[in-house]
PDB file of N, CA and C in Angstrom:
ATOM      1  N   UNK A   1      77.831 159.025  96.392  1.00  0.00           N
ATOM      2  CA  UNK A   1      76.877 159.089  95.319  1.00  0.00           C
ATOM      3  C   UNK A   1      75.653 158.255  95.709  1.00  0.00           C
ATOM      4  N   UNK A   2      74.625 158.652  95.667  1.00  0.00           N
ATOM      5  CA  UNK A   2      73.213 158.085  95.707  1.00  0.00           C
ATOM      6  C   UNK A   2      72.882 156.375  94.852  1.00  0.00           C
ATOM      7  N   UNK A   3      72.085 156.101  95.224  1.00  0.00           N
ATOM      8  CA  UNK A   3      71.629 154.964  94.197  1.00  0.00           C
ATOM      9  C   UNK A   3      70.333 155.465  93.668  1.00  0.00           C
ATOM     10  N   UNK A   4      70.446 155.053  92.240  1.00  0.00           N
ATOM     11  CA  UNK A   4      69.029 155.599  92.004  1.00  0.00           C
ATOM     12  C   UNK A   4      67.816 154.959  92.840  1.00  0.00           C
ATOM     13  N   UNK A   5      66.845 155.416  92.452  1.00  0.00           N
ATOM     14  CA  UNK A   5      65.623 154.839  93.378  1.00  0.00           C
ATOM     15  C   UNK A   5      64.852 154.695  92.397  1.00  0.00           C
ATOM     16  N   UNK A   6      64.856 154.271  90.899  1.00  0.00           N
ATOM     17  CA  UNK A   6      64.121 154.474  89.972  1.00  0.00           C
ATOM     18  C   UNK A   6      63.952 152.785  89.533  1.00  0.00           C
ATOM     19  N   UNK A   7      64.692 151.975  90.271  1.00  0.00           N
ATOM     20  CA  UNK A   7      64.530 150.780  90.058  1.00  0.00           C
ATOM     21  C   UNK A   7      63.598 149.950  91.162  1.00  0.00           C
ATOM     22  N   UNK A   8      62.887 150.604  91.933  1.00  0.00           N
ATOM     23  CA  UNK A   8      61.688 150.052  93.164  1.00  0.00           C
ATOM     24  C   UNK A   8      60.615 150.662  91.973  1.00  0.00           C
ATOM     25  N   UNK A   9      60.376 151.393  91.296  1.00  0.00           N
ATOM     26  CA  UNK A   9      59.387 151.980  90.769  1.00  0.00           C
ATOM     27  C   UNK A   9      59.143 151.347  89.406  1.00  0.00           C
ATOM     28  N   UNK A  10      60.224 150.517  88.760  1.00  0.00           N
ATOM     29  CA  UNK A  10      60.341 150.028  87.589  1.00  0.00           C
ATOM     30  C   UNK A  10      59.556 148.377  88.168  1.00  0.00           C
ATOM     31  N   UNK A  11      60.000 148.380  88.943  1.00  0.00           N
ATOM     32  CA  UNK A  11      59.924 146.489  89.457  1.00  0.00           C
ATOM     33  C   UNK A  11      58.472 146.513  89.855  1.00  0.00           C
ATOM     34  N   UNK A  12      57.905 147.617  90.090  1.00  0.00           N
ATOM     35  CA  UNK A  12      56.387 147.848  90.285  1.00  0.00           C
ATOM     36  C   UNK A  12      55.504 148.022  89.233  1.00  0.00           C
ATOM     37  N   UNK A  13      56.189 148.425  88.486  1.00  0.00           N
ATOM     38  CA  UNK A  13      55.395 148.992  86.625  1.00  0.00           C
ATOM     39  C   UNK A  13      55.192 147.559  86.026  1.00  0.00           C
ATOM     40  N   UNK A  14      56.516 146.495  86.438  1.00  0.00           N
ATOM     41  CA  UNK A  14      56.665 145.272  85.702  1.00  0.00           C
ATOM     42  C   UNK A  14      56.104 144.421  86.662  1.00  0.00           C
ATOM     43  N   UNK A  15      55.565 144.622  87.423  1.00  0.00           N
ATOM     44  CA  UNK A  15      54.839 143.218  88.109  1.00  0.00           C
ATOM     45  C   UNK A  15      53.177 143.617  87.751  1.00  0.00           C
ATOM     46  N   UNK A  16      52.592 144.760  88.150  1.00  0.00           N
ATOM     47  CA  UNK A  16      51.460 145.565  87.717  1.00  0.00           C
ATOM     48  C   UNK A  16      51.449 144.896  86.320  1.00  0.00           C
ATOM     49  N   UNK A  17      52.231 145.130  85.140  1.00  0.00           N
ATOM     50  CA  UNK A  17      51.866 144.837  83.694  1.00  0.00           C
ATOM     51  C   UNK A  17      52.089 143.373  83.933  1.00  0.00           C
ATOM     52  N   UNK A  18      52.834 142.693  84.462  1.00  0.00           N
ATOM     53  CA  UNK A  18      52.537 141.041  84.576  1.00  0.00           C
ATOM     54  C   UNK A  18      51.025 140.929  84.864  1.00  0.00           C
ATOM     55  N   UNK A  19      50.657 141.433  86.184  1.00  0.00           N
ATOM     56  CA  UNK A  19      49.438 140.738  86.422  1.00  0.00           C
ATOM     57  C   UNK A  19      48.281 141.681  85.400  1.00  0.00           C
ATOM     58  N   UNK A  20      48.432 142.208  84.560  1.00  0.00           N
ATOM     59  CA  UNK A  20      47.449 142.799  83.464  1.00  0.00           C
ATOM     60  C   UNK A  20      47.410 142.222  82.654  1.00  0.00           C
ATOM     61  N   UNK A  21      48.373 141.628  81.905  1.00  0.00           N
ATOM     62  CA  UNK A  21      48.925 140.503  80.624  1.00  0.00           C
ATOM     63  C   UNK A  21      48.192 139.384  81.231  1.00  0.00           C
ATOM     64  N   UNK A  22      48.274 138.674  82.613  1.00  0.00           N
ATOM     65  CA  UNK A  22      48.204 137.401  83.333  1.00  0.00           C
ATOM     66  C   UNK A  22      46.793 137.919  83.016  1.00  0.00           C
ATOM     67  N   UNK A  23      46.127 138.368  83.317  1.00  0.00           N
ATOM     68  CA  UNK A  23      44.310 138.338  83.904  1.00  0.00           C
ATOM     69  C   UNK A  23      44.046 139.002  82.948  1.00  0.00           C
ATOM     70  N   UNK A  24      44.263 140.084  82.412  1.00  0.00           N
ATOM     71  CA  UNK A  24      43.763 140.913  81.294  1.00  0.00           C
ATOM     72  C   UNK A  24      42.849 141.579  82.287  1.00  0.00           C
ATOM     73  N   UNK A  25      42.485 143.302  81.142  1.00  0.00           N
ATOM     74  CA  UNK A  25      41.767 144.777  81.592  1.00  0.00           C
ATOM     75  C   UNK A  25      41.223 144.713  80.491  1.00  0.00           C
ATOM     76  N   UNK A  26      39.801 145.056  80.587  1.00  0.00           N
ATOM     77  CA  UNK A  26      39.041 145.632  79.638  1.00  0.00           C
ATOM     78  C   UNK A  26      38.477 147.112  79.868  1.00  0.00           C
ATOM     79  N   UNK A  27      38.618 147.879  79.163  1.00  0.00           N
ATOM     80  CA  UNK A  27      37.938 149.392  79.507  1.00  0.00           C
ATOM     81  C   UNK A  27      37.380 149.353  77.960  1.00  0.00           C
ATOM     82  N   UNK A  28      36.270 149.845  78.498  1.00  0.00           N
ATOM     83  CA  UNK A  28      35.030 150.046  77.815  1.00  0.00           C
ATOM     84  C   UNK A  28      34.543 151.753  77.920  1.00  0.00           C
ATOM     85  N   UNK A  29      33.696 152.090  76.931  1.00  0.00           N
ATOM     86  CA  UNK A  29      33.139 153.460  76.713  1.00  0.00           C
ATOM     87  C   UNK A  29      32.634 153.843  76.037  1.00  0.00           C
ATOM     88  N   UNK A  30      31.579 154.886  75.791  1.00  0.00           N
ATOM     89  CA  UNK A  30      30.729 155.322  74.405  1.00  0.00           C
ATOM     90  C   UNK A  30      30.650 156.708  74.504  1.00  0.00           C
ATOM     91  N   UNK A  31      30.902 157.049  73.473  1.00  0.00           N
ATOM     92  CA  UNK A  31      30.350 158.589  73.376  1.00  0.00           C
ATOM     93  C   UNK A  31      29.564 158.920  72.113  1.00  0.00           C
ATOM     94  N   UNK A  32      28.853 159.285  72.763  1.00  0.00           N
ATOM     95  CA  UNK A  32      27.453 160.222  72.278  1.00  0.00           C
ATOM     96  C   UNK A  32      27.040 161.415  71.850  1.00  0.00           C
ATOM     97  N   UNK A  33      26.808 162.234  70.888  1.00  0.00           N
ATOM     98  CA  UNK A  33      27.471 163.174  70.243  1.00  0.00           C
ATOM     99  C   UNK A  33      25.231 163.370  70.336  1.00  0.00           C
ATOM    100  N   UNK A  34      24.562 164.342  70.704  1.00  0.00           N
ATOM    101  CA  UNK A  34      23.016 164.072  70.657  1.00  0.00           C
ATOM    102  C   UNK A  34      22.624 165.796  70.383  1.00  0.00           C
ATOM    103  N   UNK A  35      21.987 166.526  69.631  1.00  0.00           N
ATOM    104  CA  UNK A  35      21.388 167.700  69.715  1.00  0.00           C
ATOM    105  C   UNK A  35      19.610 167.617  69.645  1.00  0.00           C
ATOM    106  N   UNK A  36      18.876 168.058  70.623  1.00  0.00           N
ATOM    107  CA  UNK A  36      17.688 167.931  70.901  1.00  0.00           C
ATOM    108  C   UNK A  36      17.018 166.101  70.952  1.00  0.00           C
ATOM    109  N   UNK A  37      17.904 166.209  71.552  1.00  0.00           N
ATOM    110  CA  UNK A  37      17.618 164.140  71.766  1.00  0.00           C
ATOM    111  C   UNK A  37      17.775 163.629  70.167  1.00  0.00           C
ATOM    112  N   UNK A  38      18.343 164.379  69.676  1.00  0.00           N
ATOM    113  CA  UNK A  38      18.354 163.049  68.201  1.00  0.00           C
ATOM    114  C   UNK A  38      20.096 162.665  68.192  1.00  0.00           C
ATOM    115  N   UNK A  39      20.110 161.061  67.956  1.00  0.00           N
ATOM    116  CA  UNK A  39      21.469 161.078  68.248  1.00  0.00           C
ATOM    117  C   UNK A  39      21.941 161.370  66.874  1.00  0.00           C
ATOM    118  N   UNK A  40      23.283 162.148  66.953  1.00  0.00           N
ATOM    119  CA  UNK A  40      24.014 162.207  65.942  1.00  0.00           C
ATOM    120  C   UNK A  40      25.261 161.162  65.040  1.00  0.00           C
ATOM    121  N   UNK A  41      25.954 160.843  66.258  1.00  0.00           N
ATOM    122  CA  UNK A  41      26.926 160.016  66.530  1.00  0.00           C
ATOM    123  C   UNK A  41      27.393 159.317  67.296  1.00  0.00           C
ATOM    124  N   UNK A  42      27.734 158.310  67.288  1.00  0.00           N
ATOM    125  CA  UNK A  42      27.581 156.852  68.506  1.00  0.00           C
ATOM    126  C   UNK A  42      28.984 156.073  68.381  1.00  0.00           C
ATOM    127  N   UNK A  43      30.152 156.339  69.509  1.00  0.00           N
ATOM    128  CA  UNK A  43      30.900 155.720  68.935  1.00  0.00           C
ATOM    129  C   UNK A  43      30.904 154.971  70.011  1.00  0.00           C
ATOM    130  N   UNK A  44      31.606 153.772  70.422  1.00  0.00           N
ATOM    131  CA  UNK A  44      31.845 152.354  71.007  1.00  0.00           C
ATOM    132  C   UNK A  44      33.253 152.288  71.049  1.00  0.00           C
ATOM    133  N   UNK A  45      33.652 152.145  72.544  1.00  0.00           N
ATOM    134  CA  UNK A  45      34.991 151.988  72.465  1.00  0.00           C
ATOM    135  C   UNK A  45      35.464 150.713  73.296  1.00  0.00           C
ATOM    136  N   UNK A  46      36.258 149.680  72.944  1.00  0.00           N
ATOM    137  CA  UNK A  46      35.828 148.638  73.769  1.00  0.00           C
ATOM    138  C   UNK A  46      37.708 148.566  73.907  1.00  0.00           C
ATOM    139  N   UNK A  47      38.620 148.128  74.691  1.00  0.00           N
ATOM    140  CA  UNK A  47      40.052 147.817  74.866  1.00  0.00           C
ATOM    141  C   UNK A  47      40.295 146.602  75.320  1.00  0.00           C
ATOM    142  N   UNK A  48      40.742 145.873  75.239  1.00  0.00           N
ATOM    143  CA  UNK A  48      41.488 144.447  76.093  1.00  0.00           C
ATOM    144  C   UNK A  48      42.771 144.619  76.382  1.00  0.00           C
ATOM    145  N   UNK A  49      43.196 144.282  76.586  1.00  0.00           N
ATOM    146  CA  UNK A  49      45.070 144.582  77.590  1.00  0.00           C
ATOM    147  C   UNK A  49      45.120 142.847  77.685  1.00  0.00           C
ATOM    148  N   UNK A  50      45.920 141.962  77.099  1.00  0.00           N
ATOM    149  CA  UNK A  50      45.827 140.505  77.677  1.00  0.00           C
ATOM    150  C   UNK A  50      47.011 140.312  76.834  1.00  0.00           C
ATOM    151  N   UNK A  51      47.803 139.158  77.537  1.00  0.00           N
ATOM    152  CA  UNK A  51      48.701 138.651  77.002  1.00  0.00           C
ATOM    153  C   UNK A  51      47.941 137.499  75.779  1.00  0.00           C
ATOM    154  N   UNK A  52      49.135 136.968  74.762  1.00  0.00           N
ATOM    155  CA  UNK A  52      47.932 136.279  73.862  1.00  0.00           C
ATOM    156  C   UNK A  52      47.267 134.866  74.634  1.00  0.00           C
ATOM    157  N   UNK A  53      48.582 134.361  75.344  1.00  0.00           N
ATOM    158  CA  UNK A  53      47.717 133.224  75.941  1.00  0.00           C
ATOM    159  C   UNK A  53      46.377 133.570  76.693  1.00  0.00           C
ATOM    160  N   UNK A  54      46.236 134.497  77.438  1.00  0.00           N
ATOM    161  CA  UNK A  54      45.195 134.858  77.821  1.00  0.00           C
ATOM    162  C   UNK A  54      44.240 135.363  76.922  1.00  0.00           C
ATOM    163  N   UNK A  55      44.469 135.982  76.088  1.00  0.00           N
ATOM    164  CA  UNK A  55      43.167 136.107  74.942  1.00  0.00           C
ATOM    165  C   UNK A  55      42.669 134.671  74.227  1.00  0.00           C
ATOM    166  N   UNK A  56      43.688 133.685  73.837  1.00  0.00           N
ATOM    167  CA  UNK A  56      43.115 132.406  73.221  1.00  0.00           C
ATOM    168  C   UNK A  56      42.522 131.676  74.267  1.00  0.00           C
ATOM    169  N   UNK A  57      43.075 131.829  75.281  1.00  0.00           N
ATOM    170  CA  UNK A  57      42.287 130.999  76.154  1.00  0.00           C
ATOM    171  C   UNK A  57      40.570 131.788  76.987  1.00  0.00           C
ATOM    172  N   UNK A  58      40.482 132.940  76.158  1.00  0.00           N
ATOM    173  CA  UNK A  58      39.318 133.373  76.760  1.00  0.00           C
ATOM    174  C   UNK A  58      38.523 133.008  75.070  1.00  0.00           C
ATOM    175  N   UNK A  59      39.044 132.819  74.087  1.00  0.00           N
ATOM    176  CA  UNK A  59      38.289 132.684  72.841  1.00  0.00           C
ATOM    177  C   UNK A  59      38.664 133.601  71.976  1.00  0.00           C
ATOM    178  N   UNK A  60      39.571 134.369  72.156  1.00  0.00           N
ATOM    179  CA  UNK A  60      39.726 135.683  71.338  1.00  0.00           C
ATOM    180  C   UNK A  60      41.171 135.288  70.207  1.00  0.00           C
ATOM    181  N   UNK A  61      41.002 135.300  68.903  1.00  0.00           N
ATOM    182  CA  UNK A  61      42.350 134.939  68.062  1.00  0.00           C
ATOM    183  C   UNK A  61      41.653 135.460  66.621  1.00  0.00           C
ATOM    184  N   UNK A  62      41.328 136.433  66.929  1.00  0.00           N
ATOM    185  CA  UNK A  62      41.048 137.746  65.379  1.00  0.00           C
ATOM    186  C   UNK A  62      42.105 137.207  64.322  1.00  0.00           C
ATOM    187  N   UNK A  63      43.422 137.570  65.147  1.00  0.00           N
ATOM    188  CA  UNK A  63      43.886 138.143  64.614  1.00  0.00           C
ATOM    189  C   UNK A  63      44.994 136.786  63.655  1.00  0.00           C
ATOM    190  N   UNK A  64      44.422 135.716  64.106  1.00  0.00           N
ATOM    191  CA  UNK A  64      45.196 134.580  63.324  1.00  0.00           C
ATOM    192  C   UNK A  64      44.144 134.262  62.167  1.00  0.00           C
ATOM    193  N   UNK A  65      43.077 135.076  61.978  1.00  0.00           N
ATOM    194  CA  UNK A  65      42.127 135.020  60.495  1.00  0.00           C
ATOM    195  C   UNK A  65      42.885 135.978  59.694  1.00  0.00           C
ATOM    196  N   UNK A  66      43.184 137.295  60.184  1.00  0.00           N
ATOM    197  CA  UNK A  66      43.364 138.507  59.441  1.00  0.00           C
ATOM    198  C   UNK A  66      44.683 138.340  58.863  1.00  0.00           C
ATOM    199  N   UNK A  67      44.054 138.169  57.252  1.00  0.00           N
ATOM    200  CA  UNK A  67      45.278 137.943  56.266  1.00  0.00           C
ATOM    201  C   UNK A  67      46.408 139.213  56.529  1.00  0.00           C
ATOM    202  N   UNK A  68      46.252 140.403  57.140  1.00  0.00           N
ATOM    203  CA  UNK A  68      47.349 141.431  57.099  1.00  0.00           C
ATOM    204  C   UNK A  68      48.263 140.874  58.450  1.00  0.00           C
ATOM    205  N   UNK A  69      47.645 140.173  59.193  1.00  0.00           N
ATOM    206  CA  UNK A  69      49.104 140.073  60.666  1.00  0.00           C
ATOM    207  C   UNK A  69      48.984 137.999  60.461  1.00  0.00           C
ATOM    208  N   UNK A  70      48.432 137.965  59.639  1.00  0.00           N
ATOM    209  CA  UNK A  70      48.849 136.391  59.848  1.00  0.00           C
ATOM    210  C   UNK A  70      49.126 135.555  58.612  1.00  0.00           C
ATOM    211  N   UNK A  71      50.826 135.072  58.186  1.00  0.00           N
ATOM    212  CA  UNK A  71      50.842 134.657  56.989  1.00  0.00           C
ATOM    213  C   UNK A  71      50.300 133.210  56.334  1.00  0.00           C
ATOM    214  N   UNK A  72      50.159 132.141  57.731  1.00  0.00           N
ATOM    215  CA  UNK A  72      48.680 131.451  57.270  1.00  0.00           C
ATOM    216  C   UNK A  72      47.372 131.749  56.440  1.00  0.00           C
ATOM    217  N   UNK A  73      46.876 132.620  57.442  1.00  0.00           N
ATOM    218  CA  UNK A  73      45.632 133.177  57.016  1.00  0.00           C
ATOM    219  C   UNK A  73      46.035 133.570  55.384  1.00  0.00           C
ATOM    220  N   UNK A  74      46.512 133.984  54.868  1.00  0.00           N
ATOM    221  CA  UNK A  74      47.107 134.940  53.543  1.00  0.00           C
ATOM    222  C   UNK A  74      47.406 134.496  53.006  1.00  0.00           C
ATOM    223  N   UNK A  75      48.318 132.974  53.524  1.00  0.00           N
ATOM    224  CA  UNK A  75      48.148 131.655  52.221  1.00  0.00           C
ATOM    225  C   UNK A  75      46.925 130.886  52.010  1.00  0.00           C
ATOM    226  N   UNK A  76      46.221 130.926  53.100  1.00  0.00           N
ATOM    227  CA  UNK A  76      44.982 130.070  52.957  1.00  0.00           C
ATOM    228  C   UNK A  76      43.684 131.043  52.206  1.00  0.00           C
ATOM    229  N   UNK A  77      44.020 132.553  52.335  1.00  0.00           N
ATOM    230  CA  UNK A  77      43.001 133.236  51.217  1.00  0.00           C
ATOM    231  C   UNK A  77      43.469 132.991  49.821  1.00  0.00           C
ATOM    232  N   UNK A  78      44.959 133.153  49.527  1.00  0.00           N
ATOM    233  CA  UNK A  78      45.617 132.719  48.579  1.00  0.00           C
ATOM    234  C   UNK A  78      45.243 131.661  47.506  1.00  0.00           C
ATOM    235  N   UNK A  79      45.374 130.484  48.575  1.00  0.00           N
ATOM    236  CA  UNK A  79      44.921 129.300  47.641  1.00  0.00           C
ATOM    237  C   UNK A  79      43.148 129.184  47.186  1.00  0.00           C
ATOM    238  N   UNK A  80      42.632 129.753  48.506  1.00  0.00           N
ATOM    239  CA  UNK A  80      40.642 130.012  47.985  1.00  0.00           C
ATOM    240  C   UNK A  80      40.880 130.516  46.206  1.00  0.00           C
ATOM    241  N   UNK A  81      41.578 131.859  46.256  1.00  0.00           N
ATOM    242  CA  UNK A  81      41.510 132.744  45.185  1.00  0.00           C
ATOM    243  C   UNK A  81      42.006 131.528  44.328  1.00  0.00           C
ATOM    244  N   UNK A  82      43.082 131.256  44.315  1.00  0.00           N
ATOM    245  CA  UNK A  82      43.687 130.633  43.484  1.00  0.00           C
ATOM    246  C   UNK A  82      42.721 128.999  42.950  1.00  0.00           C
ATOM    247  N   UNK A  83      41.777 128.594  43.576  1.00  0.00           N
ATOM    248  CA  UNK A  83      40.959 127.753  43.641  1.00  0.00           C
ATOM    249  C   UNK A  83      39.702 128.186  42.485  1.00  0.00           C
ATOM    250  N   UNK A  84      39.270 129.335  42.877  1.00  0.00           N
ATOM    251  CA  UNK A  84      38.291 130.101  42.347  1.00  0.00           C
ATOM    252  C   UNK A  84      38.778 129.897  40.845  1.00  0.00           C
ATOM    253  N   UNK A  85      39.423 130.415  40.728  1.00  0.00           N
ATOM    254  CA  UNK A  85      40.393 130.700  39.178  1.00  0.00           C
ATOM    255  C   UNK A  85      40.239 129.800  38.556  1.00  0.00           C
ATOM    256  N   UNK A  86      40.606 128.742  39.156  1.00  0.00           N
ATOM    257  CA  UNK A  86      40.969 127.496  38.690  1.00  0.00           C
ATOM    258  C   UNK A  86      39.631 126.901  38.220  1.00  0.00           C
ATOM    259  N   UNK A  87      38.818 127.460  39.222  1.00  0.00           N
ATOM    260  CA  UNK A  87      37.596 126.817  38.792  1.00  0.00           C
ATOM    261  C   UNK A  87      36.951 127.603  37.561  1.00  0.00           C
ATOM    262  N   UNK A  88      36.834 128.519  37.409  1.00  0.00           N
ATOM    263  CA  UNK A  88      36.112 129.784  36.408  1.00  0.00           C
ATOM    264  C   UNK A  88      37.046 129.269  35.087  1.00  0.00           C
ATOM    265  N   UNK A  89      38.290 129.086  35.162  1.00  0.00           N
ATOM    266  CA  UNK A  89      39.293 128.281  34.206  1.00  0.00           C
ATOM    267  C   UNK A  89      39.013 127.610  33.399  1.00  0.00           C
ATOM    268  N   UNK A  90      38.506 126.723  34.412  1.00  0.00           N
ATOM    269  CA  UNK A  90      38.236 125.037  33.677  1.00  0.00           C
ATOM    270  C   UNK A  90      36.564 125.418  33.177  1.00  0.00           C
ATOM    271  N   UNK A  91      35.915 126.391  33.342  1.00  0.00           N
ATOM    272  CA  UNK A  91      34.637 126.891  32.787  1.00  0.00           C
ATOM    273  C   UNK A  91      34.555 126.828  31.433  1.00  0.00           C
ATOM    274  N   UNK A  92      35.321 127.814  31.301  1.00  0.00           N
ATOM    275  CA  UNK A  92      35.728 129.043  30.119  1.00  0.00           C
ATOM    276  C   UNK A  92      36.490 127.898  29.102  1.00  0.00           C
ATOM    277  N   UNK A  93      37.394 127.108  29.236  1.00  0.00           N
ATOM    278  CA  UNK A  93      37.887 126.209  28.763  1.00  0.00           C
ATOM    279  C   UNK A  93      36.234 124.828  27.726  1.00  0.00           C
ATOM    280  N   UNK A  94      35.884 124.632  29.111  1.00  0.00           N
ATOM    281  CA  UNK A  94      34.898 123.285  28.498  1.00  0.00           C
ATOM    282  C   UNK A  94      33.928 124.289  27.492  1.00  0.00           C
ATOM    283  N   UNK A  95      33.577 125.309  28.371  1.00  0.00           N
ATOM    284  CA  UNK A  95      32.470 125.680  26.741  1.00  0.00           C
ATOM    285  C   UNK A  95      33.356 126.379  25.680  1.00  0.00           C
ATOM    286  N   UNK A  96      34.780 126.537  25.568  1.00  0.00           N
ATOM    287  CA  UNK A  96      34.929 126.736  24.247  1.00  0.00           C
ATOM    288  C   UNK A  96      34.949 125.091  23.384  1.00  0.00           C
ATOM    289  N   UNK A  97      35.280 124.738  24.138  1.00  0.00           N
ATOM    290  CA  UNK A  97      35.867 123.428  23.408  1.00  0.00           C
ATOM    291  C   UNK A  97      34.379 122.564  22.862  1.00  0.00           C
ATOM    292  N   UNK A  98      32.971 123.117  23.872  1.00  0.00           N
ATOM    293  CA  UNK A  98      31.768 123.013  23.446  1.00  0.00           C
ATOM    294  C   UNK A  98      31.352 123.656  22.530  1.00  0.00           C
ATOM    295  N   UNK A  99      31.851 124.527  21.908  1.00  0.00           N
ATOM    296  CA  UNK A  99      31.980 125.968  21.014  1.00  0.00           C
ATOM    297  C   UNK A  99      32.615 125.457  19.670  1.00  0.00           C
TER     298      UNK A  99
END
């Protein structure tokens, strides 16, 4: 019986995506949608490929603001809101009591 040979090709996929994660790929692109030179539509396509240490350490951490993937972020909009309230609260309160 044979050995597969599908494991020289795997150990190549996983060192390749190491050093993509390690250094990070950016591919970039635009397309342009134009009839008689007037543009119509302009889209911008920009990709990163990076492991996260490599994105924080280039400056990049979106995604620890964005209340949907970070539950920090979502307590800390949380308490703003909840601040706000509090404040509009204590508003509504002093001028009745001025009332």
């Amino acid at each position: 019986m044979a050995e597969p040979t599908h494991s020289i090709n795997a150990t190549g996929l996983a060192d390749i995506l190491e050093r993509v994660l390690d250094k990070g790929i950016v591919i970039a692109g635009d397309i342009k949608i134009q009839i008689a030179d007037i543009d119509l539509l302009t889209i911008k396509i920009r990709l990163l490929v990076a492991s996260v240490d490599k994105a924080m350490e280039m400056g990049i951490n979106w995604w620890q603001e964005d209340t949907y993937l970070s539950t920090k972020a979502r307590e800390k909009e949380l308490m703003k809101q909840q601040e706000t309230l509090e404040a509009r609260l204590e508003k509504l309160e002093a001028k009745n009591i001025s009332e």
